[in-house]
N, C-alpha and C. Protein backbone atom coordinates (compact mmCIF):
# COMPACT_ATOMS: atom_id res chain seq x y z
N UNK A 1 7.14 6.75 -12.74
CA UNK A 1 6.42 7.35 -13.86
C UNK A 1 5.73 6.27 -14.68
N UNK A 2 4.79 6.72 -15.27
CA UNK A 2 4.23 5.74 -16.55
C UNK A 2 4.59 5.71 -17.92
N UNK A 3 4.78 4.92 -18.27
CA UNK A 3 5.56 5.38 -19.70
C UNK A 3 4.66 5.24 -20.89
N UNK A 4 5.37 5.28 -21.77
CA UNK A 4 4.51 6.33 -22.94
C UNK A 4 5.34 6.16 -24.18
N UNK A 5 5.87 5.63 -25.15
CA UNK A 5 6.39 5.88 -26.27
C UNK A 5 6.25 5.81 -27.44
N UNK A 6 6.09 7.04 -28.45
CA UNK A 6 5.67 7.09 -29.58
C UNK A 6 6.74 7.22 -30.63
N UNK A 7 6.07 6.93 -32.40
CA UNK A 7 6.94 6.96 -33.47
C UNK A 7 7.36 8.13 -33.88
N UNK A 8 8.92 8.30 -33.28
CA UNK A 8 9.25 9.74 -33.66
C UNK A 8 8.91 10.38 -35.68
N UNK A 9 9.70 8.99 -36.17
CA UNK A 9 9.26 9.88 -37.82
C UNK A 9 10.22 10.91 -37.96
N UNK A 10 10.64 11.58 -38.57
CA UNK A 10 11.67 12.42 -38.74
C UNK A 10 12.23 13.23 -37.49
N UNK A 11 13.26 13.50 -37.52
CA UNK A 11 13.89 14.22 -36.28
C UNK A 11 14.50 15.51 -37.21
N UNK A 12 14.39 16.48 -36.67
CA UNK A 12 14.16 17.15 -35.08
C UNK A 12 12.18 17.14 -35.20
N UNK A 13 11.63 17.13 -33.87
CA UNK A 13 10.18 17.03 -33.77
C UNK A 13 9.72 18.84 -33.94
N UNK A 14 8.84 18.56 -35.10
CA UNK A 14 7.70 19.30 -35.03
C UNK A 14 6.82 19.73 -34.01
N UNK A 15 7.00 20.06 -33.20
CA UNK A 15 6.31 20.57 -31.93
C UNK A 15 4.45 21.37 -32.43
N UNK A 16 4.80 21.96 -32.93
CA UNK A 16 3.61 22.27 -33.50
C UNK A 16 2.53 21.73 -34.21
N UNK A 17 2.96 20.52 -34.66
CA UNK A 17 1.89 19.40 -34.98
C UNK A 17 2.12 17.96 -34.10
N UNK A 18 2.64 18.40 -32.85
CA UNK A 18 2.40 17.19 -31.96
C UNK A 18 1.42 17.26 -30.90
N UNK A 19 0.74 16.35 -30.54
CA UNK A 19 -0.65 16.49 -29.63
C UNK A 19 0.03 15.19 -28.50
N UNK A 20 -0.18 15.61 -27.12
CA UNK A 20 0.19 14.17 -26.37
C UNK A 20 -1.65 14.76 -25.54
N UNK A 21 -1.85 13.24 -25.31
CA UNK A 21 -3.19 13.91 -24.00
C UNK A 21 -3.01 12.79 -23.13
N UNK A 22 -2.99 12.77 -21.82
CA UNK A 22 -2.90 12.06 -20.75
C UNK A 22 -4.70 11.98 -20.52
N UNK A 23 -5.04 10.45 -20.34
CA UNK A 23 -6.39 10.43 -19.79
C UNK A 23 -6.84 9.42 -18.49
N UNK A 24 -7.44 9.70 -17.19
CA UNK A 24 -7.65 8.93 -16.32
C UNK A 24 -9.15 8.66 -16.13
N UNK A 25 -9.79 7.81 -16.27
CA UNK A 25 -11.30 7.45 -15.90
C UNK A 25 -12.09 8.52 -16.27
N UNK A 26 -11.53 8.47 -17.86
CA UNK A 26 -12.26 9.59 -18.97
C UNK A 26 -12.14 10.48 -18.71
N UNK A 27 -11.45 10.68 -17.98
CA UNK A 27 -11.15 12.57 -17.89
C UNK A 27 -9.49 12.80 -18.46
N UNK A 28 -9.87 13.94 -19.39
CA UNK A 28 -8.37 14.72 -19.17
C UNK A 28 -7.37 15.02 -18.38
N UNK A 29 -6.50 14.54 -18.06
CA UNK A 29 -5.54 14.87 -17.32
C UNK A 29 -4.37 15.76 -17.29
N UNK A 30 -3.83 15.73 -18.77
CA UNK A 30 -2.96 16.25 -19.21
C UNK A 30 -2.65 16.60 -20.54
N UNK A 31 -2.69 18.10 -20.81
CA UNK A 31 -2.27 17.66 -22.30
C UNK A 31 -0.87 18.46 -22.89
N UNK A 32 -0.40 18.34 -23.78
CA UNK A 32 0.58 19.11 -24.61
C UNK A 32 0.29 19.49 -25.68
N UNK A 33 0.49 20.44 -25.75
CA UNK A 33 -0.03 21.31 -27.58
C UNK A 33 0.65 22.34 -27.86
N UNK A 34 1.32 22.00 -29.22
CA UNK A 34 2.09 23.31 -29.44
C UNK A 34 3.15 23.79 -28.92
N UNK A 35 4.05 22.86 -28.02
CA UNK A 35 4.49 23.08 -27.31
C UNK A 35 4.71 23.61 -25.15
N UNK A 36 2.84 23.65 -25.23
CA UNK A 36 2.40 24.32 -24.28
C UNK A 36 1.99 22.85 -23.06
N UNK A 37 2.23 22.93 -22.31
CA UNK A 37 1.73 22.03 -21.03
C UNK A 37 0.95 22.05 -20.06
N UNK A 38 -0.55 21.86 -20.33
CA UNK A 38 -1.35 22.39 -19.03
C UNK A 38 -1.90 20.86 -18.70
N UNK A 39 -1.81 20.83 -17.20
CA UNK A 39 -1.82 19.56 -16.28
C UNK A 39 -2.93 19.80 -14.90
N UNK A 40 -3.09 18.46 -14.41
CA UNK A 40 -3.74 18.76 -13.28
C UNK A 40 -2.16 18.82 -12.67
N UNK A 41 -2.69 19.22 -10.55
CA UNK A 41 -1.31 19.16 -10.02
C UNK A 41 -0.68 17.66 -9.78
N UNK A 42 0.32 17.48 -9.55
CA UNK A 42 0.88 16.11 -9.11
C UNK A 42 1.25 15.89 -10.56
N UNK A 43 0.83 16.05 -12.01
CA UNK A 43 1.58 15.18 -13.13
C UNK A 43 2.34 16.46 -13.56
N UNK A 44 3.18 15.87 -14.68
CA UNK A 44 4.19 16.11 -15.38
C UNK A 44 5.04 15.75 -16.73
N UNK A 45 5.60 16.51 -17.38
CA UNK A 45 6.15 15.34 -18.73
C UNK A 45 7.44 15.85 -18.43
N UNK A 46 8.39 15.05 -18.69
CA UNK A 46 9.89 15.79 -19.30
C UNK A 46 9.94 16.01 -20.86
N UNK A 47 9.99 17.41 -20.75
CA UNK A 47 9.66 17.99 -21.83
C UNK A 47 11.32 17.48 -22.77
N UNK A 48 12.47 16.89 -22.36
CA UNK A 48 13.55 16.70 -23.15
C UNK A 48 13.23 15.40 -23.96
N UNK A 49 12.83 14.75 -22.41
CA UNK A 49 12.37 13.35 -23.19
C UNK A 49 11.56 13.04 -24.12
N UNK A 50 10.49 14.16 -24.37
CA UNK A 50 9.72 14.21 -25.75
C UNK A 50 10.75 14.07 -27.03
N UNK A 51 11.77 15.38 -27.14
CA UNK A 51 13.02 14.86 -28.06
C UNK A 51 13.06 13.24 -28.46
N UNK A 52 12.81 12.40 -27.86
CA UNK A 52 13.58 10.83 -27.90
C UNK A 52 12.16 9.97 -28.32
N UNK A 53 10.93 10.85 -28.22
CA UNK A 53 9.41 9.81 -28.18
C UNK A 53 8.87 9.20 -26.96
N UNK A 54 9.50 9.69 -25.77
CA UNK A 54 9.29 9.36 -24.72
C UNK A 54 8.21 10.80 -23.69
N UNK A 55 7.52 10.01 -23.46
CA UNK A 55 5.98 11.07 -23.00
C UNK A 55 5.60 10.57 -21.71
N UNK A 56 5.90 9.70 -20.77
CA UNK A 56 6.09 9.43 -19.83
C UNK A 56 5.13 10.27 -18.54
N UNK A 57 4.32 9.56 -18.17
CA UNK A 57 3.91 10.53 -17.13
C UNK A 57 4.24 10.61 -15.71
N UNK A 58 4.64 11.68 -14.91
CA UNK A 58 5.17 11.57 -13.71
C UNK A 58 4.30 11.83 -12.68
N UNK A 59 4.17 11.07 -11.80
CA UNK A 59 2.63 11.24 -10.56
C UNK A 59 3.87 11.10 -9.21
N UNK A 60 3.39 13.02 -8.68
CA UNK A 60 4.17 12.61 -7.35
C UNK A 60 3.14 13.09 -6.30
N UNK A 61 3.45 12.62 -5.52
CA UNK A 61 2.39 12.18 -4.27
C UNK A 61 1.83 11.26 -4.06
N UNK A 62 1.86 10.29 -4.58
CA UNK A 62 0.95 8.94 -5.28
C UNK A 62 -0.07 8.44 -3.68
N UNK A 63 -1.48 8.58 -4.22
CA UNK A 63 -2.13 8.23 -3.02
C UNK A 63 -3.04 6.79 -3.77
N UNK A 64 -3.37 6.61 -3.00
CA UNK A 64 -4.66 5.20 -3.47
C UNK A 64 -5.29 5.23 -4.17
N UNK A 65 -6.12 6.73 -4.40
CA UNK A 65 -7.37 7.00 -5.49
C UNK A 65 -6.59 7.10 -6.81
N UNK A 66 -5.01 7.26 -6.99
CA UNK A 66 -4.15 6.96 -8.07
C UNK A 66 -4.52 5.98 -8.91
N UNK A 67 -4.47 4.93 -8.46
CA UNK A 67 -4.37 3.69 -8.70
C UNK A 67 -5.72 3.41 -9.75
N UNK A 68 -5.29 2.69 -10.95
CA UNK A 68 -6.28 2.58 -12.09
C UNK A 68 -5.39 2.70 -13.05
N UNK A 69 -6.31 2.65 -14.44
CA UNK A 69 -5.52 2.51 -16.17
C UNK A 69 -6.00 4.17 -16.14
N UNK A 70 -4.36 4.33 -17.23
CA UNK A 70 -4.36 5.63 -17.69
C UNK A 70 -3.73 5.38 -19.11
N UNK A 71 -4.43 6.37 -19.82
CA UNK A 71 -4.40 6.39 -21.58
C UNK A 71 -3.48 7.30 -21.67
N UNK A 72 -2.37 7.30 -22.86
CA UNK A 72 -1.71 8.02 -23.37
C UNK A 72 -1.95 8.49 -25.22
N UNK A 73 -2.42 9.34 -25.40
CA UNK A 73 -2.51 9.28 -27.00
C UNK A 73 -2.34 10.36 -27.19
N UNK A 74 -1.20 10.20 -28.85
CA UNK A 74 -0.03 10.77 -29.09
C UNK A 74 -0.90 11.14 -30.68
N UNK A 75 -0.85 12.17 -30.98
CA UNK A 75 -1.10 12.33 -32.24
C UNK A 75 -0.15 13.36 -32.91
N UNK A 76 0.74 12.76 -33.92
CA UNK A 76 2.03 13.07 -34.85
C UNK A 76 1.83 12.11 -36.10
N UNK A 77 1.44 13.26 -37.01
CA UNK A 77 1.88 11.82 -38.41
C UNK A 77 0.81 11.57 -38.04
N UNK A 78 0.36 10.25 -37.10
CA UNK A 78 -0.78 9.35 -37.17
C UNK A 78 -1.25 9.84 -35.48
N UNK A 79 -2.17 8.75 -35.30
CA UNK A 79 -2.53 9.04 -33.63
C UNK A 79 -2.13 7.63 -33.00
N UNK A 80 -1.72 7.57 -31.58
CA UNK A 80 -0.51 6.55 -31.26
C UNK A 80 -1.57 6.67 -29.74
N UNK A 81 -1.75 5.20 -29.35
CA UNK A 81 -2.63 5.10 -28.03
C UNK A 81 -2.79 4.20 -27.60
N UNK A 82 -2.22 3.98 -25.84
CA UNK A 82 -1.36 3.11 -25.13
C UNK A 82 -2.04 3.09 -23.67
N UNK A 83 -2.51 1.63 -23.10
CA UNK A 83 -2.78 1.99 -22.13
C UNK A 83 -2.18 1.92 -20.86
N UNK A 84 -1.57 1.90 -19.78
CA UNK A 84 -0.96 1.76 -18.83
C UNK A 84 -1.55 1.67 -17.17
N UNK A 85 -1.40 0.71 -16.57
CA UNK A 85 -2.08 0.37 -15.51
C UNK A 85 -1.03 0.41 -14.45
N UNK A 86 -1.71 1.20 -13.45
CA UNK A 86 -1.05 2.20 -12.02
C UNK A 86 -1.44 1.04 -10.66
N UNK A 87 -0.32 0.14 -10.11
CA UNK A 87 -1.01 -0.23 -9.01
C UNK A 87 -0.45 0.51 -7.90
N UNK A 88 -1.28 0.33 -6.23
CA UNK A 88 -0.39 1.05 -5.63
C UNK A 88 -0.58 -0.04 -4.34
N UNK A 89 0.82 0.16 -3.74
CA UNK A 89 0.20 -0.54 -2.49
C UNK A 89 0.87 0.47 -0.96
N UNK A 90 0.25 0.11 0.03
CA UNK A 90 0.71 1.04 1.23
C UNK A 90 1.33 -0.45 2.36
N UNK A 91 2.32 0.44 2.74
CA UNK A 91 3.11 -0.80 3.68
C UNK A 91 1.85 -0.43 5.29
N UNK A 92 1.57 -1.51 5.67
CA UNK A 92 1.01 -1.46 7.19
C UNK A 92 1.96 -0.96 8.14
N UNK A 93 1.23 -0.24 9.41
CA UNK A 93 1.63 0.17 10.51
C UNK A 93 0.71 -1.09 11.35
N UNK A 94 1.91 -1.36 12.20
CA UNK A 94 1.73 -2.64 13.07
C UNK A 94 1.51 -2.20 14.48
N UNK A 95 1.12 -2.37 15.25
CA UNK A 95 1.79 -2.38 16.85
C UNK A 95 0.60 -3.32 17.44
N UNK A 96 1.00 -3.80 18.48
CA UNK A 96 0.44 -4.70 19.11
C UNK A 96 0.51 -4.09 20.88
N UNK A 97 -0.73 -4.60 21.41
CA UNK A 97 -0.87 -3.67 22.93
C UNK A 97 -1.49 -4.58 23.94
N UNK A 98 -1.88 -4.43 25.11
CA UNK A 98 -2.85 -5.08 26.03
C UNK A 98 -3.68 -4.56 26.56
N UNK A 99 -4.77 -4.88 26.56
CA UNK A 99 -6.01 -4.37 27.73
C UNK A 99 -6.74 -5.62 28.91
N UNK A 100 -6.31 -5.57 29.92
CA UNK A 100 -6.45 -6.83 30.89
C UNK A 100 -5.93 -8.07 30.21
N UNK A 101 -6.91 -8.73 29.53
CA UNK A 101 -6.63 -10.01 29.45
C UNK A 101 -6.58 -10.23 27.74
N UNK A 102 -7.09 -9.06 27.35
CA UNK A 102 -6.72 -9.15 25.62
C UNK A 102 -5.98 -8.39 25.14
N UNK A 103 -5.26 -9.12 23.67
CA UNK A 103 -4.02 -8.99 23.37
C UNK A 103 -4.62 -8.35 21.90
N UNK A 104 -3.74 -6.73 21.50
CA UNK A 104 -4.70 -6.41 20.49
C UNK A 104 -3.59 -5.99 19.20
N UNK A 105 -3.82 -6.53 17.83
CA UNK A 105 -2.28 -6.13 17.26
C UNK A 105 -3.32 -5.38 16.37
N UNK A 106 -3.05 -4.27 16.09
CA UNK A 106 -3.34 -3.18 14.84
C UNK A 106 -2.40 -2.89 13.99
N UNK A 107 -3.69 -2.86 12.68
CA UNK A 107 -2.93 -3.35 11.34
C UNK A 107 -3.51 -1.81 10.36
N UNK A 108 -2.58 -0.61 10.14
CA UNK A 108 -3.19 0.14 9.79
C UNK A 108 -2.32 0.76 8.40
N UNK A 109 -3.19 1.59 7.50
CA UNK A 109 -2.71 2.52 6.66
C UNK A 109 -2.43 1.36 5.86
N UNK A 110 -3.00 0.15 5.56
CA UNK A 110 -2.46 -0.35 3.80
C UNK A 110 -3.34 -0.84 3.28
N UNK A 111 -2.72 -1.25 1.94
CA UNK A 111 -3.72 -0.70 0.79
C UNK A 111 -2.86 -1.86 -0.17
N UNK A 112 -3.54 -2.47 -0.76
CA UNK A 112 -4.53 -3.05 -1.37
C UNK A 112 -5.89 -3.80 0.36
N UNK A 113 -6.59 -4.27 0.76
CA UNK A 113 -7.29 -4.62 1.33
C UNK A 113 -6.75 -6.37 2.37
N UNK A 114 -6.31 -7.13 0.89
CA UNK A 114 -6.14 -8.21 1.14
C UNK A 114 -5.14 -8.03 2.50
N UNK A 115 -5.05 -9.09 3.29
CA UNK A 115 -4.05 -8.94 3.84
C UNK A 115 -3.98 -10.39 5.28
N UNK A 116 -2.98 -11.16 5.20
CA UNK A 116 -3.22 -11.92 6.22
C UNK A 116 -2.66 -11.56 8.10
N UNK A 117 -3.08 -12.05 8.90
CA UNK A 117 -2.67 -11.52 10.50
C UNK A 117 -2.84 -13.31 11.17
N UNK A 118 -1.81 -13.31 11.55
CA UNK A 118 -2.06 -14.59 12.37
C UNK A 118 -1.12 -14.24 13.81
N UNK A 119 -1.68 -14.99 14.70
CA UNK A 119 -1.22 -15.09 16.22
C UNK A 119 -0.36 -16.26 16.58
N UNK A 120 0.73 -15.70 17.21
CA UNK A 120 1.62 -16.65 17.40
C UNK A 120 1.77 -16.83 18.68
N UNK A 121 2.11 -18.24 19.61
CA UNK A 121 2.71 -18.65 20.79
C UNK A 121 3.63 -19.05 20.56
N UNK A 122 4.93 -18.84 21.51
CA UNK A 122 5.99 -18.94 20.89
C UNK A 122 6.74 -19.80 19.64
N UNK A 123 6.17 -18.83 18.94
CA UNK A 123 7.06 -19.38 17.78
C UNK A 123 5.82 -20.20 16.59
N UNK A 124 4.61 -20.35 17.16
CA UNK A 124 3.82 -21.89 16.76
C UNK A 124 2.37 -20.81 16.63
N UNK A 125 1.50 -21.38 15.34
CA UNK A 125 0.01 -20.34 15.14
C UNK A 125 -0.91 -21.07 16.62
N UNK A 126 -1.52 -20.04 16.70
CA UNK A 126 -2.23 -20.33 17.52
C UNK A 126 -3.73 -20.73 17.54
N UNK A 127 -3.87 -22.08 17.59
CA UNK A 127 -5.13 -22.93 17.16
C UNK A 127 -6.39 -22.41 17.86
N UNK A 128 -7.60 -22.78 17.37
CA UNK A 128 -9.11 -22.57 18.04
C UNK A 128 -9.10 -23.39 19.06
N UNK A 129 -9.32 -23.02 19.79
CA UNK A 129 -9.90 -23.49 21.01
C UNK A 129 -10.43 -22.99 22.21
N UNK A 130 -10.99 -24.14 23.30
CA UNK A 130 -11.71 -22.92 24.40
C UNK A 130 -11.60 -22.05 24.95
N UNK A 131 -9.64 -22.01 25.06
CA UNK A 131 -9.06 -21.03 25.61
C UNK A 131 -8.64 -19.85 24.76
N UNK A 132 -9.00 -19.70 23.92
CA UNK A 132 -8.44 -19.01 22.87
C UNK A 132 -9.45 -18.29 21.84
N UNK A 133 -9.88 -16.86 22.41
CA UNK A 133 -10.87 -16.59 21.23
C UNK A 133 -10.51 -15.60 20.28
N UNK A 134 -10.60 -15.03 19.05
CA UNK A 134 -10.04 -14.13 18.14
C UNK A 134 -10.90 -13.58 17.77
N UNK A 135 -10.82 -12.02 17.42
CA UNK A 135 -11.85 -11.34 16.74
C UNK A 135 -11.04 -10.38 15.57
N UNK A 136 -11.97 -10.29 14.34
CA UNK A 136 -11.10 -9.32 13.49
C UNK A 136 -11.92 -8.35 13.19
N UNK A 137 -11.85 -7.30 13.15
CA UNK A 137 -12.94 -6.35 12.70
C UNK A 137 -11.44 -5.68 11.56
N UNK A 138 -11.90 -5.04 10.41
CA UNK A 138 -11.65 -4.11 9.35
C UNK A 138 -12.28 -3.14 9.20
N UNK A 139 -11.87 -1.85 8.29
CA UNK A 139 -12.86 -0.67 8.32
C UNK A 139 -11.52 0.05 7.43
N UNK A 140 -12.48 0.53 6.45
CA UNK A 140 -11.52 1.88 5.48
C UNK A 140 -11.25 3.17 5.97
N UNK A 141 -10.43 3.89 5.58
CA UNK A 141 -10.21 5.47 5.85
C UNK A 141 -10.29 6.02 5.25
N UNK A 142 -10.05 7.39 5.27
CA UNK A 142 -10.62 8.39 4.91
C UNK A 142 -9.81 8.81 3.44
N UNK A 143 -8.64 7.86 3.61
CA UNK A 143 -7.70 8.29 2.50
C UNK A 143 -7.56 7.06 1.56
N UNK A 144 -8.70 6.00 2.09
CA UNK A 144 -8.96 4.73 1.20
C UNK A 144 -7.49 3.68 1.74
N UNK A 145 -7.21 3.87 2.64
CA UNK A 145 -6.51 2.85 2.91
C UNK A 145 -7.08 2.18 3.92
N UNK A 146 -6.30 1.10 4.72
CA UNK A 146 -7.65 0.17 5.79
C UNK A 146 -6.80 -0.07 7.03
N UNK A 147 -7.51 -0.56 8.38
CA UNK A 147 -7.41 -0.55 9.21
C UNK A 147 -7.89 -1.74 9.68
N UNK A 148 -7.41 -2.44 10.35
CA UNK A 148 -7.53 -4.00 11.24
C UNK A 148 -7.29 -4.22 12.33
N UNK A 149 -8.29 -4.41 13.40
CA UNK A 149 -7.72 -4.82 14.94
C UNK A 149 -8.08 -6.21 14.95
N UNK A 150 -7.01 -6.96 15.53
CA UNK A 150 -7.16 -8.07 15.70
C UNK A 150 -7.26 -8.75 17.24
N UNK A 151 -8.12 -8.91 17.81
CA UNK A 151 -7.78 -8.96 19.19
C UNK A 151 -7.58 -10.81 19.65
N UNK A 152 -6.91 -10.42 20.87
CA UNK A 152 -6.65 -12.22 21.07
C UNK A 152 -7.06 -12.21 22.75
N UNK A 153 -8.28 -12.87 23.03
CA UNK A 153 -8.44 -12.80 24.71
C UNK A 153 -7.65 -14.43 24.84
N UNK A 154 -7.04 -14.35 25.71
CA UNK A 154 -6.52 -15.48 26.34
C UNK A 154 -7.30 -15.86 27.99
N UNK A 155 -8.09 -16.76 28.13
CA UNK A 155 -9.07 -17.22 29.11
C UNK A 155 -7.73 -17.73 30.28
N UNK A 156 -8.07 -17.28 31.46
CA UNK A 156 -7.30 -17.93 32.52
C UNK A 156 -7.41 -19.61 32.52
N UNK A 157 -6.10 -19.95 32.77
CA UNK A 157 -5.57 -21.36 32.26
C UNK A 157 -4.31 -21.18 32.31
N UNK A 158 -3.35 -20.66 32.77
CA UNK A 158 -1.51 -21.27 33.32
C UNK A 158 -1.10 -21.24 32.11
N UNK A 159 -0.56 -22.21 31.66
CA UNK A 159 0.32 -22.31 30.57
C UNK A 159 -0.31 -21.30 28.96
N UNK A 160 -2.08 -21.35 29.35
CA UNK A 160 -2.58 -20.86 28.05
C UNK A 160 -1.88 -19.15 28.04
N UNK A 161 -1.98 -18.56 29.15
CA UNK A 161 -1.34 -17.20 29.44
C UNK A 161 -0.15 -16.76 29.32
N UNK A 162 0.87 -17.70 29.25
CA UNK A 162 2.05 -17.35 29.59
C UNK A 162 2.85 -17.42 27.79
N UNK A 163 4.19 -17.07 27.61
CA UNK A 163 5.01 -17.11 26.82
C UNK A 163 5.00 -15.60 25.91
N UNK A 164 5.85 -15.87 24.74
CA UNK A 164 6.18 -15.00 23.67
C UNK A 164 4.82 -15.14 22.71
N UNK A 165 3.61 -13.54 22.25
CA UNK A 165 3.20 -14.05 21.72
C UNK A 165 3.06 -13.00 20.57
N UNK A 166 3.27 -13.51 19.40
CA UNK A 166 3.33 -12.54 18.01
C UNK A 166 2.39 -12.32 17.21
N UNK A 167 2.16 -11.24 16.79
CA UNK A 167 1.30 -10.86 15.27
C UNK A 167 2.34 -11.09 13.77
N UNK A 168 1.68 -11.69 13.41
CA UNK A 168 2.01 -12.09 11.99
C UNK A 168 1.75 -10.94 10.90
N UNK A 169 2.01 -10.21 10.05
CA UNK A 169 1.09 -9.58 9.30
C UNK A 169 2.13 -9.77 8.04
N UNK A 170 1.03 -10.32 6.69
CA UNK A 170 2.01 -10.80 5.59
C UNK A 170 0.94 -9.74 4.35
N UNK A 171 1.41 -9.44 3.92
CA UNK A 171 1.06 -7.96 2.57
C UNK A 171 1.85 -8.11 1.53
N UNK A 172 0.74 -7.75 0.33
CA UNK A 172 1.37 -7.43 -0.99
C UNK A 172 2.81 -6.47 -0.68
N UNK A 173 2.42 -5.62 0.06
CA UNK A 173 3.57 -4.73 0.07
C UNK A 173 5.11 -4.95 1.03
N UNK A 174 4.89 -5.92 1.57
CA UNK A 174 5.91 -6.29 2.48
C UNK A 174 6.35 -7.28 1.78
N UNK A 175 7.93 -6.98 1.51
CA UNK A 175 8.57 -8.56 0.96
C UNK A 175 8.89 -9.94 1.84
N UNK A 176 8.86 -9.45 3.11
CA UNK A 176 8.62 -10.99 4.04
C UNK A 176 7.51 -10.51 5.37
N UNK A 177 7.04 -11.77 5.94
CA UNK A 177 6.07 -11.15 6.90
C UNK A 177 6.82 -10.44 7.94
N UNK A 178 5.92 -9.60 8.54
CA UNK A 178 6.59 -8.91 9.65
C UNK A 178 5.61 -9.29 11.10
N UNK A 179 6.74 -9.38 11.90
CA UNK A 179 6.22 -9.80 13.14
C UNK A 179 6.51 -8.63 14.46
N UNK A 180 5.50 -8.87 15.58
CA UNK A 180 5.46 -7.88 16.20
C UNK A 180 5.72 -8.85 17.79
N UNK A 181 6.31 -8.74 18.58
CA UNK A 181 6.00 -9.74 19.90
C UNK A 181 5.77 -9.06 21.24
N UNK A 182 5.04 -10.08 22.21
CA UNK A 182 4.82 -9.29 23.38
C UNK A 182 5.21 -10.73 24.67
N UNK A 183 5.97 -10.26 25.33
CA UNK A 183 6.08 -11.44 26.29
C UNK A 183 5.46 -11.27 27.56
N UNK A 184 4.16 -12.32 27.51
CA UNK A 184 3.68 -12.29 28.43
C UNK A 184 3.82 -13.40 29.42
N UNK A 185 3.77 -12.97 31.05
CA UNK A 185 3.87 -13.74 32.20
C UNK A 185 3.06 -13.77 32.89
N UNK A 186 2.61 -14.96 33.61
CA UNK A 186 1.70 -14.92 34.65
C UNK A 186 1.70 -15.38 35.78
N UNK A 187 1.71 -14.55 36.84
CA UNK A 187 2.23 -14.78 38.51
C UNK A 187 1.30 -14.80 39.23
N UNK A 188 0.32 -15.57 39.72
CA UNK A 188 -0.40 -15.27 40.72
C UNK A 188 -1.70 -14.50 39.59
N UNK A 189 -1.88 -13.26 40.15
CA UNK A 189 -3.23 -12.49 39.47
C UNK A 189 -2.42 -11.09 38.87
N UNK A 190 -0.96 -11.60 38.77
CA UNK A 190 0.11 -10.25 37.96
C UNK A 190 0.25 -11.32 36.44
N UNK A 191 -0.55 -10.11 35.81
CA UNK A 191 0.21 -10.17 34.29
C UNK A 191 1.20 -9.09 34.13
N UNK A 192 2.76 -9.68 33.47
CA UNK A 192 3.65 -9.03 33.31
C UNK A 192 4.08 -8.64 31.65
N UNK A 193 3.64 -7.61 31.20
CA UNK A 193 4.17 -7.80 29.74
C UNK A 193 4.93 -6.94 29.37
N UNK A 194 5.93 -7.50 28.23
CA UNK A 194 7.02 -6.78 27.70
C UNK A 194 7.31 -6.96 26.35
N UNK A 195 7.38 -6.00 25.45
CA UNK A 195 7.69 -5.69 24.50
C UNK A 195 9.30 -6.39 24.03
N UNK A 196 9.07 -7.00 22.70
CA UNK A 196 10.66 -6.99 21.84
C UNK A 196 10.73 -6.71 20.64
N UNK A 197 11.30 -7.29 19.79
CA UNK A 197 11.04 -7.02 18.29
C UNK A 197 10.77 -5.98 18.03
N UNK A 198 11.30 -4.60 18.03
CA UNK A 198 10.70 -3.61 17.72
C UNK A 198 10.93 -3.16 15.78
N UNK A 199 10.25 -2.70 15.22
CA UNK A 199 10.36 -2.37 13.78
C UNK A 199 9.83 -1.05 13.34
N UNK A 200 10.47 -0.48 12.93
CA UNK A 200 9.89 0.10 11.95
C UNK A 200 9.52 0.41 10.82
N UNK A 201 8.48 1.11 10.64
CA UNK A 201 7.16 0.57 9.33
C UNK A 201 7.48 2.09 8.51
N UNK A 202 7.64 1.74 6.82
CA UNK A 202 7.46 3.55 6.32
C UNK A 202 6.14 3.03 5.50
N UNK A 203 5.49 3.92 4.88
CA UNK A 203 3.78 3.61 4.53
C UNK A 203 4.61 4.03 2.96
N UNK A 204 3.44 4.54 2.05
CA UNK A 204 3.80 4.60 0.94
C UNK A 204 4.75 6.06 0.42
């Protein structure tokens, strides 16, 4: 919830000369009057907690377009007006896959934008070079969160092909990075790959 607290001034509250209005990117959101509560859907007040000066706003569903300053102003006695800033972030969905000879880790559903992806050989980032090319493409959705393929071609070369190799992905919303691995082998003109590390991801 967002909080909200105003100067009660005598107790028990006057309901009838209390005004609360919830406001988001100049629009009305919410108001109380008179006792009466008309809201968009998703907010809410606890109407007990008014008792205490507490006006608190409750946002359930919380999606991305949430996210922004929201005004609270309280008019009792005087007029009382507070601003409060909503961040949100979405945890990534990871998985990592193969197509012939490239290695592809997708980075989806989070939110704020920022976000780092690095490629690992066992254990160690994996440097520029001839054998080694990377591509990142990004792109938003439909629900304002983002999406990242990161692909890794590995050029025939023996040792460049072979081992444990990981996606890195480090986010506001993740408290340590999370890694994804794929063990790849190379026999002859057989690539062998296998999955470990498995995790699972919850979004917001």
């Amino acid at each position: 919830s967002l909080p909200c607290t105003f100067s009660l001034g005598k107790s028990p509250i006057d309901h009838s000369a209390l005004s609360i209005i919830w406001t988001f990117r100049d629009k009305e959101i919410l108001r109380y009057n008179k006792g009466r509560t008309l809201s968009q859907a998703r907010l809410s007040l606890d109407a007990q907690a008014i008792e205490e000066g507490r006006v608190s706003l409750s946002v359930s569903n919380v999606t991305v377009s949430d996210e922004g300053t929201y005004t609270c102003v309280v008019s009792y006695n005087m007029k009382q007006e507070q601003g409060v800033k909503l961040e949100v972030a979405a945890v990534p969905m990871v998985t990592i896959s193969r197509s012939k000879e490239n290695l592809r880790c997708s980075v989806s559903g989070f939110y704020p934008v920022d976000i780092g992806v690095t490629w690992l050989r066992d254990g160690e980032p994996i440097p520029h070079s001839s054998n080694i090319d990377k591509a990142i493409r990004t792109w938003s959705n439909a629900d304002g969160t983002y999406t990242l393929n990161n692909s890794l071609s590995v050029a025939p070369g023996g040792d460049q092909r072979e081992g444990t190799y990981s996606c890195q992905v480090e986010h506001k919303s993740l408290p340590e990075p999370l890694l994804k691995d794929l063990q790849l082998v190379y026999r002859g003109e057989t690539i062998t790959l296998s999955h470990s590390r498995a995790s699972s991801i919850i979004g917001i």
